[in-house]
Protein backbone atom coordinates (compact mmCIF):
# COMPACT_ATOMS: atom_id res chain seq x y z
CA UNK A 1 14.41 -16.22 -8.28
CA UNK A 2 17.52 -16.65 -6.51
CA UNK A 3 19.70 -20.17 -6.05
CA UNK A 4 19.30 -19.87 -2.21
CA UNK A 5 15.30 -19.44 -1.67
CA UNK A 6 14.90 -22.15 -4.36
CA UNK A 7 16.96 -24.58 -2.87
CA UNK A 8 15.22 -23.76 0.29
CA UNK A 9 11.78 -24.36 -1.27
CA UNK A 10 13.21 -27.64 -2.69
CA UNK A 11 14.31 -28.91 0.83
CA UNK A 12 11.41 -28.17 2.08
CA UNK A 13 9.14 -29.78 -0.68
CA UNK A 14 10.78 -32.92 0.34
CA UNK A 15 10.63 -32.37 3.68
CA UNK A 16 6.80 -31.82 3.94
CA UNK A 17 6.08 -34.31 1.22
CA UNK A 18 2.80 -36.54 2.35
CA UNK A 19 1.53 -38.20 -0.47
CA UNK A 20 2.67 -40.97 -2.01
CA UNK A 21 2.17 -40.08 -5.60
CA UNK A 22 5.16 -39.44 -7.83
CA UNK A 23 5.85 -35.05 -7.99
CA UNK A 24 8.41 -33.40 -9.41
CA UNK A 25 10.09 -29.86 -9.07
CA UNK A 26 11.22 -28.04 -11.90
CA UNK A 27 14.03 -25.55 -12.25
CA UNK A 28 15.05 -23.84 -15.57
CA UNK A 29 18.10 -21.20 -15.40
CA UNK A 30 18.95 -18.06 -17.53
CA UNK A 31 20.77 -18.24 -19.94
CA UNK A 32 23.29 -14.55 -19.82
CA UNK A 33 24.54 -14.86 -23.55
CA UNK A 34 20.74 -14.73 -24.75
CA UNK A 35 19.87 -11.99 -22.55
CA UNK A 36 18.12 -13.92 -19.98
CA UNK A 37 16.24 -16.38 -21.91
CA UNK A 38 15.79 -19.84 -20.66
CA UNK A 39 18.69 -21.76 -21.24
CA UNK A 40 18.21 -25.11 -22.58
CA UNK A 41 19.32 -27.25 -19.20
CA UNK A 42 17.39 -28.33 -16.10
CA UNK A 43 17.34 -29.42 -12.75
CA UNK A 44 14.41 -32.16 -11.72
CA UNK A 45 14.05 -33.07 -8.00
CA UNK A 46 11.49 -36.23 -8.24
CA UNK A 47 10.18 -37.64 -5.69
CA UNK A 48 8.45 -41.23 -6.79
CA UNK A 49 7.00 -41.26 -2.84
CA UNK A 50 7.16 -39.28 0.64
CA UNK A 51 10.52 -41.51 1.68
CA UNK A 52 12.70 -40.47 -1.02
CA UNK A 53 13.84 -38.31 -4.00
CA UNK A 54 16.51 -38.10 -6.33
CA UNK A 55 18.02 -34.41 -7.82
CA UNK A 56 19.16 -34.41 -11.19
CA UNK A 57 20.98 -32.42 -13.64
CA UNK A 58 19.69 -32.70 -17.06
CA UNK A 59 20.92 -31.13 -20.73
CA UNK A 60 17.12 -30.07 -22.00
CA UNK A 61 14.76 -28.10 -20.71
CA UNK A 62 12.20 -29.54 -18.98
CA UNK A 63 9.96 -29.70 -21.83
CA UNK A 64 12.22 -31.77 -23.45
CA UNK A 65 13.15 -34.35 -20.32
CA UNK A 66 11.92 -37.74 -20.44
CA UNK A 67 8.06 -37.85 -21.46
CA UNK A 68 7.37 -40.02 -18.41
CA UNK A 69 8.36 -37.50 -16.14
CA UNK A 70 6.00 -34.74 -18.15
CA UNK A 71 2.94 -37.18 -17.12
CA UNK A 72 3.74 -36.88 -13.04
CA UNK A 73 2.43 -34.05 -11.00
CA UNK A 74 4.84 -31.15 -11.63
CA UNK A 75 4.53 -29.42 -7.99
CA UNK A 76 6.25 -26.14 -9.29
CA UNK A 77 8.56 -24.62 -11.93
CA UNK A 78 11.03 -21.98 -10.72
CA UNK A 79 12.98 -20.18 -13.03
CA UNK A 80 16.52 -19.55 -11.61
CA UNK A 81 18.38 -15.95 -12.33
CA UNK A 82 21.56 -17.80 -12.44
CA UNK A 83 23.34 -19.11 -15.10
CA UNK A 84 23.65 -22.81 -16.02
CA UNK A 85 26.75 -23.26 -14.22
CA UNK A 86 24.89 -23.11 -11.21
CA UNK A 87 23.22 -26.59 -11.40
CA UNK A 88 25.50 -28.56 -9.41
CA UNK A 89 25.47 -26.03 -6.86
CA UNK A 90 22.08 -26.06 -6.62
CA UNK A 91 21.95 -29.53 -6.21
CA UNK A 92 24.29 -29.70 -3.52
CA UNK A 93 23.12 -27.34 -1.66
CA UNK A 94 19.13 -29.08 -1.56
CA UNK A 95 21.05 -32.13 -0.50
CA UNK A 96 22.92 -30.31 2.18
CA UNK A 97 19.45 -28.74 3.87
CA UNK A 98 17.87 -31.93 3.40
CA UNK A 99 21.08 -34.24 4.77
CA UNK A 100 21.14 -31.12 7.69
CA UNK A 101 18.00 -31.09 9.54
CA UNK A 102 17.37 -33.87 11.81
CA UNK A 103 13.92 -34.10 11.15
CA UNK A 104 14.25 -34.88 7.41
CA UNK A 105 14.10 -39.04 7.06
CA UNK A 106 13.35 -38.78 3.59
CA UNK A 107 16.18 -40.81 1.39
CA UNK A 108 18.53 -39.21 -1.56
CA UNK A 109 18.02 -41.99 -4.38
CA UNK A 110 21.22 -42.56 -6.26
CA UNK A 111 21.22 -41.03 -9.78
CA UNK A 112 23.39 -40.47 -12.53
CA UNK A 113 23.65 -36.78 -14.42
CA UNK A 114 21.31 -37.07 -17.36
């Protein structure tokens, strides 16, 4: 899947979020010198509630992120075409859709790169 429709599924994921149970979204990118296989890095956007979310880069795949996320409700997995360098654009650009549309009063959580 392309960087651009996920990001746009991610915005809107937070956007339409209702419940107040923590959900994640998952995305995994390809990794080009293994032919397309997953690469072993993440993105995670979490949302602990409906008011706000945090987007984070990590070094594993998900598989291998912190156990406690594994246990929360994973709301989907995409698996990105592009390559890992591609994570920090990806989360800029959910934070730009989200930070862009005036109906959006859900909160960006700060968070450090894991």
């Amino acid at each position: 899947m392309k960087l651009e429709a996920i990001a746009g599924n991610i915005a809107h994921a937070i956007k339409d979020r209702s419940s107040d149970g923590p959900f994640n979204l998952a995305v995994e990118f390809t990794d080009k010198a293994t032919k397309g296989k997953s690469a072993t890095g993440c993105v995670i956007a979490h949302m602990p509630d409906h008011d706000h979310y945090t987007i984070t880069s990590y070094d594993q795949r998900y598989m291998d992120v912190d156990p406690a996320l594994l246990t929360e409700e994973l709301g989907a997995f995409f698996e990105c075409d592009d390559d890992l360098d591609q994570r920090q654009p990806l989360i800029d650009q959910v934070n730009q859709l989200v930070a862009d549309d005036p109906d959006n009063q859900v909160t960006l959580e700060p968070t450090t790169n894991a």
